[in-house]
PDB file of N, CA and C in Angstrom:
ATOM      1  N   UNK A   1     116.886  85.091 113.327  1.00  0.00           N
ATOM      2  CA  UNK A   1     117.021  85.898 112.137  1.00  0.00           C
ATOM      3  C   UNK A   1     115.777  86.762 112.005  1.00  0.00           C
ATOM      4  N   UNK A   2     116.355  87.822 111.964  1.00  0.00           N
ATOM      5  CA  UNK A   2     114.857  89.009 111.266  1.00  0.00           C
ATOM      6  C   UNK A   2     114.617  89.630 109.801  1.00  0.00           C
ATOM      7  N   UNK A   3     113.388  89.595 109.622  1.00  0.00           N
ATOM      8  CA  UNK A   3     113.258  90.239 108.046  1.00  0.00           C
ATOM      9  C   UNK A   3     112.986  91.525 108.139  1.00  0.00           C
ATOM     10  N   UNK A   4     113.012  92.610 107.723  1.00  0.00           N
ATOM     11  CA  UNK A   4     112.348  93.761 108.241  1.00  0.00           C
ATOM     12  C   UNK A   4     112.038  94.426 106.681  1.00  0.00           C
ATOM     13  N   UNK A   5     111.013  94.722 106.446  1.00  0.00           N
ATOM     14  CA  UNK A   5     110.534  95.297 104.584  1.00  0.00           C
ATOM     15  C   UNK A   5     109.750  96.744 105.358  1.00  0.00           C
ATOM     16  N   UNK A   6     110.304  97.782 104.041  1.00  0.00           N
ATOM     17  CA  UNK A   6     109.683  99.103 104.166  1.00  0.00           C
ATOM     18  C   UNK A   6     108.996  99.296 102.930  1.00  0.00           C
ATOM     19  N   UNK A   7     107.712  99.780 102.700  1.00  0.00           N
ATOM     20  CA  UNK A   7     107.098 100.186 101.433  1.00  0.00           C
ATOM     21  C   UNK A   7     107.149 102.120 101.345  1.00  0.00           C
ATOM     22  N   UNK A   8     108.258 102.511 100.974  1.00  0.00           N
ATOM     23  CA  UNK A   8     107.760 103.910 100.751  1.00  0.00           C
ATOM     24  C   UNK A   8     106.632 104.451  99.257  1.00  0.00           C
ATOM     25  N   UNK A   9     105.579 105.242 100.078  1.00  0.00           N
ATOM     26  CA  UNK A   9     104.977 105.882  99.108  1.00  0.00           C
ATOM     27  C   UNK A   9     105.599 107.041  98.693  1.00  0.00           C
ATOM     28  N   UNK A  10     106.199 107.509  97.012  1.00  0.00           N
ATOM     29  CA  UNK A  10     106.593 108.733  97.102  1.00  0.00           C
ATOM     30  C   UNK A  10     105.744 109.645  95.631  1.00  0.00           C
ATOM     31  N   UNK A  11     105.695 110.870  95.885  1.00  0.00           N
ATOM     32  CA  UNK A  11     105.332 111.662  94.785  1.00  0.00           C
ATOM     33  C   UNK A  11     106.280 112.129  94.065  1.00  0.00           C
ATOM     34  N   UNK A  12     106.758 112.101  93.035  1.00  0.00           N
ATOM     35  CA  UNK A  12     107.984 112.503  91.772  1.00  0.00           C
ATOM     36  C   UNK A  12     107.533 114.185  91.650  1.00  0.00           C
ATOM     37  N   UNK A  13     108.794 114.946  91.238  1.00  0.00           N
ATOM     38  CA  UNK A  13     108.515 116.355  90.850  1.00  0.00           C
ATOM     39  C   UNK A  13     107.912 116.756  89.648  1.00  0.00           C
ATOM     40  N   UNK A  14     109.074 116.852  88.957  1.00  0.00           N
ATOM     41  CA  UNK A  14     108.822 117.618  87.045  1.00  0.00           C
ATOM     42  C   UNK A  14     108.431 116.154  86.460  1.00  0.00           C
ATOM     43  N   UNK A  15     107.681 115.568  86.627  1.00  0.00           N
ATOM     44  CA  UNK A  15     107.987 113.891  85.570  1.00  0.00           C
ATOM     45  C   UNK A  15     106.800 113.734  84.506  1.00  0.00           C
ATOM     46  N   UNK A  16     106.820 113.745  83.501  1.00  0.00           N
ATOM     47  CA  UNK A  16     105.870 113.430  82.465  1.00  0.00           C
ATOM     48  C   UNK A  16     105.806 112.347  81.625  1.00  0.00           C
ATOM     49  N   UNK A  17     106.839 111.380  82.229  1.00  0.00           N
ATOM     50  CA  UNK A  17     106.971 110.140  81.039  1.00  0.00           C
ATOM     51  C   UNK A  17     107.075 109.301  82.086  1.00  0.00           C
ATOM     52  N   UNK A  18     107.400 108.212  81.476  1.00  0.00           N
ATOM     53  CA  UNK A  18     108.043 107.108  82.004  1.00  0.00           C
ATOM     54  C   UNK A  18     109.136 106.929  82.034  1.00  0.00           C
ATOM     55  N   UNK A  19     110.055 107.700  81.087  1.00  0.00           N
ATOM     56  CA  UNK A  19     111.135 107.486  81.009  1.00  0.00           C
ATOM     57  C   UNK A  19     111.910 108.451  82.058  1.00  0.00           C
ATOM     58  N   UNK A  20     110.867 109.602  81.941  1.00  0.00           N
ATOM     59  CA  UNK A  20     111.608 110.380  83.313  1.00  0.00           C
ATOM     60  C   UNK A  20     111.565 110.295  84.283  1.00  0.00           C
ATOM     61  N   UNK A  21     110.313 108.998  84.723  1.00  0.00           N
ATOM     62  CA  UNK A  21     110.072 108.415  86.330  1.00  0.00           C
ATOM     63  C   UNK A  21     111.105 107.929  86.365  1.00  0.00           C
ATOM     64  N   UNK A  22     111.770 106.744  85.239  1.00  0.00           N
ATOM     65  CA  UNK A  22     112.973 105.741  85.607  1.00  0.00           C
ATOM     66  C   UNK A  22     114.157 106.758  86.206  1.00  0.00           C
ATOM     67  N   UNK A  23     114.418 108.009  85.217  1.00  0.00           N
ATOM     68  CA  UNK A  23     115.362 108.591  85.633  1.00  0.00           C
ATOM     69  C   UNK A  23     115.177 109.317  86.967  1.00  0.00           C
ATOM     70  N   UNK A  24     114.573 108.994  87.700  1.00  0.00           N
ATOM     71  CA  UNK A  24     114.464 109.659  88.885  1.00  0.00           C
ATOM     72  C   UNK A  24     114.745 108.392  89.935  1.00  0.00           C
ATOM     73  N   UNK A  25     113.852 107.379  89.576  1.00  0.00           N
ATOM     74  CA  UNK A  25     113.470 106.385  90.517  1.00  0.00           C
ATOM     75  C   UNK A  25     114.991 105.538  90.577  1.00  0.00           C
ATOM     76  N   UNK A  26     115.309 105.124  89.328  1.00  0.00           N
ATOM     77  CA  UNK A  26     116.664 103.867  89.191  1.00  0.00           C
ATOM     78  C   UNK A  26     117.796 104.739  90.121  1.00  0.00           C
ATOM     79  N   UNK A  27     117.603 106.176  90.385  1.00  0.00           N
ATOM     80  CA  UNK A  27     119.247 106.286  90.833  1.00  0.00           C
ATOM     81  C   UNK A  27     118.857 106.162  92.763  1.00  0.00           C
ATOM     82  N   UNK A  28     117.900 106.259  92.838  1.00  0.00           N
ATOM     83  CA  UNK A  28     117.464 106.218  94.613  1.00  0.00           C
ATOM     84  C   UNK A  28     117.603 104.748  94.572  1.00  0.00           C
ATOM     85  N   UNK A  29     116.913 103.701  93.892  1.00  0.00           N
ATOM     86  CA  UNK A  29     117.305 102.557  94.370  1.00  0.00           C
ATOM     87  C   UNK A  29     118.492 102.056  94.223  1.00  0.00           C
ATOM     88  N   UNK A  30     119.168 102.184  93.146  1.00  0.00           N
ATOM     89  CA  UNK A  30     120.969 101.907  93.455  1.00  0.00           C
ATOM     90  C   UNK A  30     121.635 102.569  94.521  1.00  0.00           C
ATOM     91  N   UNK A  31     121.075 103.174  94.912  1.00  0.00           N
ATOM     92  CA  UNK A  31     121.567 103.922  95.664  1.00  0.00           C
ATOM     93  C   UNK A  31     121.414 103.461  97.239  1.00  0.00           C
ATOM     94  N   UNK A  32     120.087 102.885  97.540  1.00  0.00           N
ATOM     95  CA  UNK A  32     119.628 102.381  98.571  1.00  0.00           C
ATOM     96  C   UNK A  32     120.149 100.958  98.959  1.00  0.00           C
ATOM     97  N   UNK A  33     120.525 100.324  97.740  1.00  0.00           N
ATOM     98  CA  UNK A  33     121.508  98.928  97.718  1.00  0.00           C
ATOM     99  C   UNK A  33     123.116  99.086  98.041  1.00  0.00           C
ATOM    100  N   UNK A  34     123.194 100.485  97.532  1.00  0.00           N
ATOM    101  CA  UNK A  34     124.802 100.487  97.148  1.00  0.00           C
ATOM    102  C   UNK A  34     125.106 100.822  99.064  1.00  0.00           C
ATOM    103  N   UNK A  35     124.425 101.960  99.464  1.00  0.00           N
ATOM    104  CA  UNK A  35     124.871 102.355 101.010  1.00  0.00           C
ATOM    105  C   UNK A  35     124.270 101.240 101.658  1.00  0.00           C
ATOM    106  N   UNK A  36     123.562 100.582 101.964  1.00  0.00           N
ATOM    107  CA  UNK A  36     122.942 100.283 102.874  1.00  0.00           C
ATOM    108  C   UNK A  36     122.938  98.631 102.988  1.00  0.00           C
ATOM    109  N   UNK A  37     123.568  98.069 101.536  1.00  0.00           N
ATOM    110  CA  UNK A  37     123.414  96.383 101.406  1.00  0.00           C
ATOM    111  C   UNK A  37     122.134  95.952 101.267  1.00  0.00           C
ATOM    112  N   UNK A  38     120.800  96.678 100.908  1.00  0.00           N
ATOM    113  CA  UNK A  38     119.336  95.946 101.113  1.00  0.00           C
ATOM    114  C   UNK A  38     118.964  95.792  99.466  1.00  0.00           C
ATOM    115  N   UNK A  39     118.043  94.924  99.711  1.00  0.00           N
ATOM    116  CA  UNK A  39     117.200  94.738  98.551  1.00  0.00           C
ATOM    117  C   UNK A  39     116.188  95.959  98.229  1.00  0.00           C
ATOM    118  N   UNK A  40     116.197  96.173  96.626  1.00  0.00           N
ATOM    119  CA  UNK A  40     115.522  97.347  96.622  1.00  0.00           C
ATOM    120  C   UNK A  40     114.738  97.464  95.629  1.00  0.00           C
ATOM    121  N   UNK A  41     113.744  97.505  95.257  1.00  0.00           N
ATOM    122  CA  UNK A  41     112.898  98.038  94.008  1.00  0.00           C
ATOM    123  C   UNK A  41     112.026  99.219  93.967  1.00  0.00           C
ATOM    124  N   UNK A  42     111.399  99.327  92.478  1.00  0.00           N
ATOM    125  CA  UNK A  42     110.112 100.017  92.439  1.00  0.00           C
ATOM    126  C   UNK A  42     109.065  98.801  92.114  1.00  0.00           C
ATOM    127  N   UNK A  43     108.198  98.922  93.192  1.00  0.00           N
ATOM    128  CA  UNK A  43     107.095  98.030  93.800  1.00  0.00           C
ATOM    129  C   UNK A  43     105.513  98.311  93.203  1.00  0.00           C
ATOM    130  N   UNK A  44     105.524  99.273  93.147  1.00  0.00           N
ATOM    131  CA  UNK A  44     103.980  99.811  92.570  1.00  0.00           C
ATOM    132  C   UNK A  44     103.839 100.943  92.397  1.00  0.00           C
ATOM    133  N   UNK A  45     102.695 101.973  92.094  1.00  0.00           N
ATOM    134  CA  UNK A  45     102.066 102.686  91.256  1.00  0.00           C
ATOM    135  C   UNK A  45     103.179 102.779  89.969  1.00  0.00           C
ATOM    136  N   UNK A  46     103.102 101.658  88.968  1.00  0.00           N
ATOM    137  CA  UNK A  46     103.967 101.213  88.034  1.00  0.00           C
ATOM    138  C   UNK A  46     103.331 101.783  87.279  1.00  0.00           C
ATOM    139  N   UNK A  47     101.703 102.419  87.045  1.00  0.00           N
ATOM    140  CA  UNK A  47     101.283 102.678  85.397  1.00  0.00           C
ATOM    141  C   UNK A  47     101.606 104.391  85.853  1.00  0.00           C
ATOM    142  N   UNK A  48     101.636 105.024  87.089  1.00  0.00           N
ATOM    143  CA  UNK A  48     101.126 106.575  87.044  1.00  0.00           C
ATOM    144  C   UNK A  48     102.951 107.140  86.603  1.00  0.00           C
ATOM    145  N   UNK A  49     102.566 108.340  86.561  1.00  0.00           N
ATOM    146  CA  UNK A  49     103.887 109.024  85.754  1.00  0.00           C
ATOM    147  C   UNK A  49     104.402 109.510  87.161  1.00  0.00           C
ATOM    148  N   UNK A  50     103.635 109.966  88.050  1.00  0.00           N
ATOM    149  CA  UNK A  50     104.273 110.965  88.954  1.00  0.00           C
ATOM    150  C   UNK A  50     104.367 110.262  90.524  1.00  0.00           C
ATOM    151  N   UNK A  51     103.878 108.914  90.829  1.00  0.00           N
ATOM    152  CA  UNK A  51     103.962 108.345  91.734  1.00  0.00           C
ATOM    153  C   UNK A  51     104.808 107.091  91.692  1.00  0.00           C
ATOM    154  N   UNK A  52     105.416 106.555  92.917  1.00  0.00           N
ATOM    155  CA  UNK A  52     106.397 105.464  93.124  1.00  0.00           C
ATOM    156  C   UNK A  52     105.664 104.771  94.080  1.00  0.00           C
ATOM    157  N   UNK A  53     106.272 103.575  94.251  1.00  0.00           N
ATOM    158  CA  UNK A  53     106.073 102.973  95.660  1.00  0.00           C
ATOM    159  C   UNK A  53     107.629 102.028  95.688  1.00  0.00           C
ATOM    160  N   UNK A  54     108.340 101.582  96.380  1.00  0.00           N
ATOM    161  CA  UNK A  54     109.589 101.950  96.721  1.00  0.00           C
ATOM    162  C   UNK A  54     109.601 100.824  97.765  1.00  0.00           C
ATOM    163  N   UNK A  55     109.904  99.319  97.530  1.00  0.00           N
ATOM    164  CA  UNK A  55     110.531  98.629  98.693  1.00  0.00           C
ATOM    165  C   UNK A  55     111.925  98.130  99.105  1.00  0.00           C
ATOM    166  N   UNK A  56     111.847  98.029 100.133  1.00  0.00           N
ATOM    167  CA  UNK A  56     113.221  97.788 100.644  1.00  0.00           C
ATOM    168  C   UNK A  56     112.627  96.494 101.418  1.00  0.00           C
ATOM    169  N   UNK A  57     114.297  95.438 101.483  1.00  0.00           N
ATOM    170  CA  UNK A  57     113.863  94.611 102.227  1.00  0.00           C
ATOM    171  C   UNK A  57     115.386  94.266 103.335  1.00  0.00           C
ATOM    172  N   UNK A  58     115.254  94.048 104.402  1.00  0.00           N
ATOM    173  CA  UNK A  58     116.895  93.500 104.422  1.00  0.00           C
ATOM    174  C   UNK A  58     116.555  92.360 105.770  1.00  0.00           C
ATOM    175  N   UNK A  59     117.671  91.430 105.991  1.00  0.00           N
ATOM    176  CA  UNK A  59     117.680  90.107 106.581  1.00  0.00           C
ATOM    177  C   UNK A  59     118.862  91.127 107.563  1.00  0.00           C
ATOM    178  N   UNK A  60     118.727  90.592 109.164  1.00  0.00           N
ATOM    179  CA  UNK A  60     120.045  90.595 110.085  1.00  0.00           C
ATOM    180  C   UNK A  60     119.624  89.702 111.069  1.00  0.00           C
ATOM    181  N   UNK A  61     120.488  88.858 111.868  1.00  0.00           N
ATOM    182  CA  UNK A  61     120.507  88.666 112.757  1.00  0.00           C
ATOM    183  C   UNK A  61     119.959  89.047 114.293  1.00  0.00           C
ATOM    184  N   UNK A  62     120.000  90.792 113.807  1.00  0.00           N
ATOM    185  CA  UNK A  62     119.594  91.483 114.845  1.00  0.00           C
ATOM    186  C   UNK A  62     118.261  92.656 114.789  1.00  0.00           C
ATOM    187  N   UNK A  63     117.120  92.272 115.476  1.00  0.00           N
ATOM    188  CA  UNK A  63     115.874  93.126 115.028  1.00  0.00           C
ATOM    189  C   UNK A  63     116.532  94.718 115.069  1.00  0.00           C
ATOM    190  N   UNK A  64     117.358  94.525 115.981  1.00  0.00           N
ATOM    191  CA  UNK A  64     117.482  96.887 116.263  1.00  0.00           C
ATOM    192  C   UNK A  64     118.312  96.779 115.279  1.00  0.00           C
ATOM    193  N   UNK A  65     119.359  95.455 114.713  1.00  0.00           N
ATOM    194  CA  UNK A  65     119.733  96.274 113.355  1.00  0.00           C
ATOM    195  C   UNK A  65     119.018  96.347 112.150  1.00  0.00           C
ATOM    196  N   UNK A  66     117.932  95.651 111.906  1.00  0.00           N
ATOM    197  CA  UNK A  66     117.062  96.177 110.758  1.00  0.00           C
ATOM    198  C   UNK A  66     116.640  97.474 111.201  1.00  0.00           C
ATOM    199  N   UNK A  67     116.167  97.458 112.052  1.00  0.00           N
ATOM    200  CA  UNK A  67     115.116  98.347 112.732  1.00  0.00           C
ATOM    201  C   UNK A  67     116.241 100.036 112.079  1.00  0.00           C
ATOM    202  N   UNK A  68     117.598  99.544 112.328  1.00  0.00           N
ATOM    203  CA  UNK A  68     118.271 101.087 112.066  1.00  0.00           C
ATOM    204  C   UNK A  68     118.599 100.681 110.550  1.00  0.00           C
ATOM    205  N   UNK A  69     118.668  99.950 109.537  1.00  0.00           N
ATOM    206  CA  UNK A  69     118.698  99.934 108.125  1.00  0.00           C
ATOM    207  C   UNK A  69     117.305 100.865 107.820  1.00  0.00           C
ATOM    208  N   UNK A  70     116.420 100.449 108.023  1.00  0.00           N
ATOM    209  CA  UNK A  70     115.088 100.996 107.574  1.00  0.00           C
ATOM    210  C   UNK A  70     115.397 102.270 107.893  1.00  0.00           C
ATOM    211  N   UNK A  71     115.524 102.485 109.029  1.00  0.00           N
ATOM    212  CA  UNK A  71     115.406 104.194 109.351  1.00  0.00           C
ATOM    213  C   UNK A  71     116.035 104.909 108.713  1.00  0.00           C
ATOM    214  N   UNK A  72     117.225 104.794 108.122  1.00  0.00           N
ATOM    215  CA  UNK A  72     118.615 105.270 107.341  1.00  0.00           C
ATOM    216  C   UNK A  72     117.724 105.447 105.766  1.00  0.00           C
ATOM    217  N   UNK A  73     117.303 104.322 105.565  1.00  0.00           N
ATOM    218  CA  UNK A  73     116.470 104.025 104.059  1.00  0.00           C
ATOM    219  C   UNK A  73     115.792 105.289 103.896  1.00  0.00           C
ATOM    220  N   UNK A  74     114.884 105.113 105.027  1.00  0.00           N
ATOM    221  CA  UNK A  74     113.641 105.976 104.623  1.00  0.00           C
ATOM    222  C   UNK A  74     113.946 107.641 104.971  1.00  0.00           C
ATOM    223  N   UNK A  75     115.118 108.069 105.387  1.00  0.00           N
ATOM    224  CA  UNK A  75     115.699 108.580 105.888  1.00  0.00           C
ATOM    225  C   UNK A  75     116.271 109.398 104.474  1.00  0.00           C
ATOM    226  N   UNK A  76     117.461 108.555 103.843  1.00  0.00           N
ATOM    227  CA  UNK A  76     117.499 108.859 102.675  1.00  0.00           C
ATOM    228  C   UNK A  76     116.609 108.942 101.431  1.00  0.00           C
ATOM    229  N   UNK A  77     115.654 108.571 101.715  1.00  0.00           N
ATOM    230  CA  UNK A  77     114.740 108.681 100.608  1.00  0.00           C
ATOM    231  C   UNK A  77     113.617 110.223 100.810  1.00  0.00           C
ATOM    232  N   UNK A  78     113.500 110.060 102.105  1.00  0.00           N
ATOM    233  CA  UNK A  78     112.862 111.813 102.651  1.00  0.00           C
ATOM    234  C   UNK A  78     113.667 112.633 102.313  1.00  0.00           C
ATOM    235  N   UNK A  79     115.190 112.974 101.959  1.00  0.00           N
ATOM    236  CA  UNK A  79     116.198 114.005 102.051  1.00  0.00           C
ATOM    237  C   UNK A  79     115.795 114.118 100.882  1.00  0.00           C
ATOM    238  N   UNK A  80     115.727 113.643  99.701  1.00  0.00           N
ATOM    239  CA  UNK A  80     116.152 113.680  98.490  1.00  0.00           C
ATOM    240  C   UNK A  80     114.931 114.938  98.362  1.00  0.00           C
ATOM    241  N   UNK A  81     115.700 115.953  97.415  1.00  0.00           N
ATOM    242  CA  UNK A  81     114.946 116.864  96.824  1.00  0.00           C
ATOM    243  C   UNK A  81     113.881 117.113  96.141  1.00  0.00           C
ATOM    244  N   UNK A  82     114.191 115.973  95.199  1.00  0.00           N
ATOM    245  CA  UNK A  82     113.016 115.807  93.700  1.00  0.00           C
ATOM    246  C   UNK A  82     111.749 115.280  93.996  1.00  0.00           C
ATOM    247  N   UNK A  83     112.220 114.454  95.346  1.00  0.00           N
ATOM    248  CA  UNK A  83     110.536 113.839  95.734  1.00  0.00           C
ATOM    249  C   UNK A  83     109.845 113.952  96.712  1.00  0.00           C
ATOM    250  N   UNK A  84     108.733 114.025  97.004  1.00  0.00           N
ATOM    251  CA  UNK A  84     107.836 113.590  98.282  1.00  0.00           C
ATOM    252  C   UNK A  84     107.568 112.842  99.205  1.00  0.00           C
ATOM    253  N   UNK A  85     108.361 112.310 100.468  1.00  0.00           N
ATOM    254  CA  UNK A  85     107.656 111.051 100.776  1.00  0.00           C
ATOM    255  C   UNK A  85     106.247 111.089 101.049  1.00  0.00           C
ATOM    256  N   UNK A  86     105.398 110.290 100.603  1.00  0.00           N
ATOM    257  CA  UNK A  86     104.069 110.475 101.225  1.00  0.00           C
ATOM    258  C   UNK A  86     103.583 109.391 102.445  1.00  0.00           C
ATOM    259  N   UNK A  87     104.261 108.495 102.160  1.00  0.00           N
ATOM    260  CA  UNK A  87     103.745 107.818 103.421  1.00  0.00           C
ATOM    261  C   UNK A  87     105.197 106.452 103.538  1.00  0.00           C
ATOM    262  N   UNK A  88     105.315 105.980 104.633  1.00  0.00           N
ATOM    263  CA  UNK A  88     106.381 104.946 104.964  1.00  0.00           C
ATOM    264  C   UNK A  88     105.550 103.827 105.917  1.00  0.00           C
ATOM    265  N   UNK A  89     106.094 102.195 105.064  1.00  0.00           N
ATOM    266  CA  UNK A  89     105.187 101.227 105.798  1.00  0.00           C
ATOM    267  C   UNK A  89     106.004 100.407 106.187  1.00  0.00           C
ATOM    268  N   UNK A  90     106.031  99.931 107.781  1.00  0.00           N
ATOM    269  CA  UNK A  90     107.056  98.768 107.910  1.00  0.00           C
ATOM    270  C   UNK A  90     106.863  97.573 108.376  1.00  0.00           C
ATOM    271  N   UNK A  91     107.652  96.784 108.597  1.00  0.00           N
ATOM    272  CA  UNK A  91     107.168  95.230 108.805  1.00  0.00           C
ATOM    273  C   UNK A  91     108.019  94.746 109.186  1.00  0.00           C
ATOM    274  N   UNK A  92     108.341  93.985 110.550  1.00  0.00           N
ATOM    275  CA  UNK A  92     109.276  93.312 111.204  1.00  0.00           C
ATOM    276  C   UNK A  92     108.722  91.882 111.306  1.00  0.00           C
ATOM    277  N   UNK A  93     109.651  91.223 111.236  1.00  0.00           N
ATOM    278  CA  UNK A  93     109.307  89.465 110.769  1.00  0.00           C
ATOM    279  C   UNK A  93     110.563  88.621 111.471  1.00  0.00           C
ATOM    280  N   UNK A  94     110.404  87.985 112.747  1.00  0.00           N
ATOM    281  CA  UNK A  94     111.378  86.654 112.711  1.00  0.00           C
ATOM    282  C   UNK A  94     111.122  85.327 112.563  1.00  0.00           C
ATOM    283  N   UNK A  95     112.425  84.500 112.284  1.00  0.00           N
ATOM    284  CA  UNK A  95     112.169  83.647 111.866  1.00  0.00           C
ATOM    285  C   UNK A  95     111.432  82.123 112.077  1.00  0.00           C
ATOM    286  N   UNK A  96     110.841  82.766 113.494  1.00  0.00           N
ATOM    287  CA  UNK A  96     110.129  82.065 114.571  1.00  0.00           C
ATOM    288  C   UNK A  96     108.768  82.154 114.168  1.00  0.00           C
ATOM    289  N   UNK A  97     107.980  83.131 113.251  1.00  0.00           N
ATOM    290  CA  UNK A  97     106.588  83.575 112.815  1.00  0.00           C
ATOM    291  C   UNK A  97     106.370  82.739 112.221  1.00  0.00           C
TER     292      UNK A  97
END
């Protein structure tokens, strides 16, 4: 069994609240659960208005199939218009470590 976790760093566009980070941030992570089956949150820079940090986590059987969940993830999360990726972190884990 493999674990494979991505931390995206991202920069938000127009955002001045908090309430308008959520509205930016909550629809990428439903979104990242809904296509893809992974676990998903907002992970950190929780106090700034205009920054995210963004993990994903997912379990397979097979390392090249995490290996292609992540890519798809971070993949969709670079397309998106409103934001920046600034940086993508990954981590492959079996259950042998």
């Amino acid at each position: 069994m493999f674990v494979g976790s991505l931390e995206l760093d991202v920069l938000l566009g127009d955002v001045h609240s908090r309430k308008g980070k959520r509205s930016v941030v909550r629809p990428i992570v439903a979104e990242l659960r809904r296509r893809f089956e992974v676990s998903a949150a907002e992970v950190g820079h929780l106090d700034l208005h205009r920054r995210a940090a963004l993990g994903v986590a997912v379990v397979a059987a097979d390392a090249h199939h995490v290996g292609e969940v992540l890519d798809q993830c971070e993949r969709l999360v670079a397309a998106r218009p409103e934001i920046e990726l600034l940086s993508a972190h990954r981590e492959l884990r079996s259950s042998t470590d």
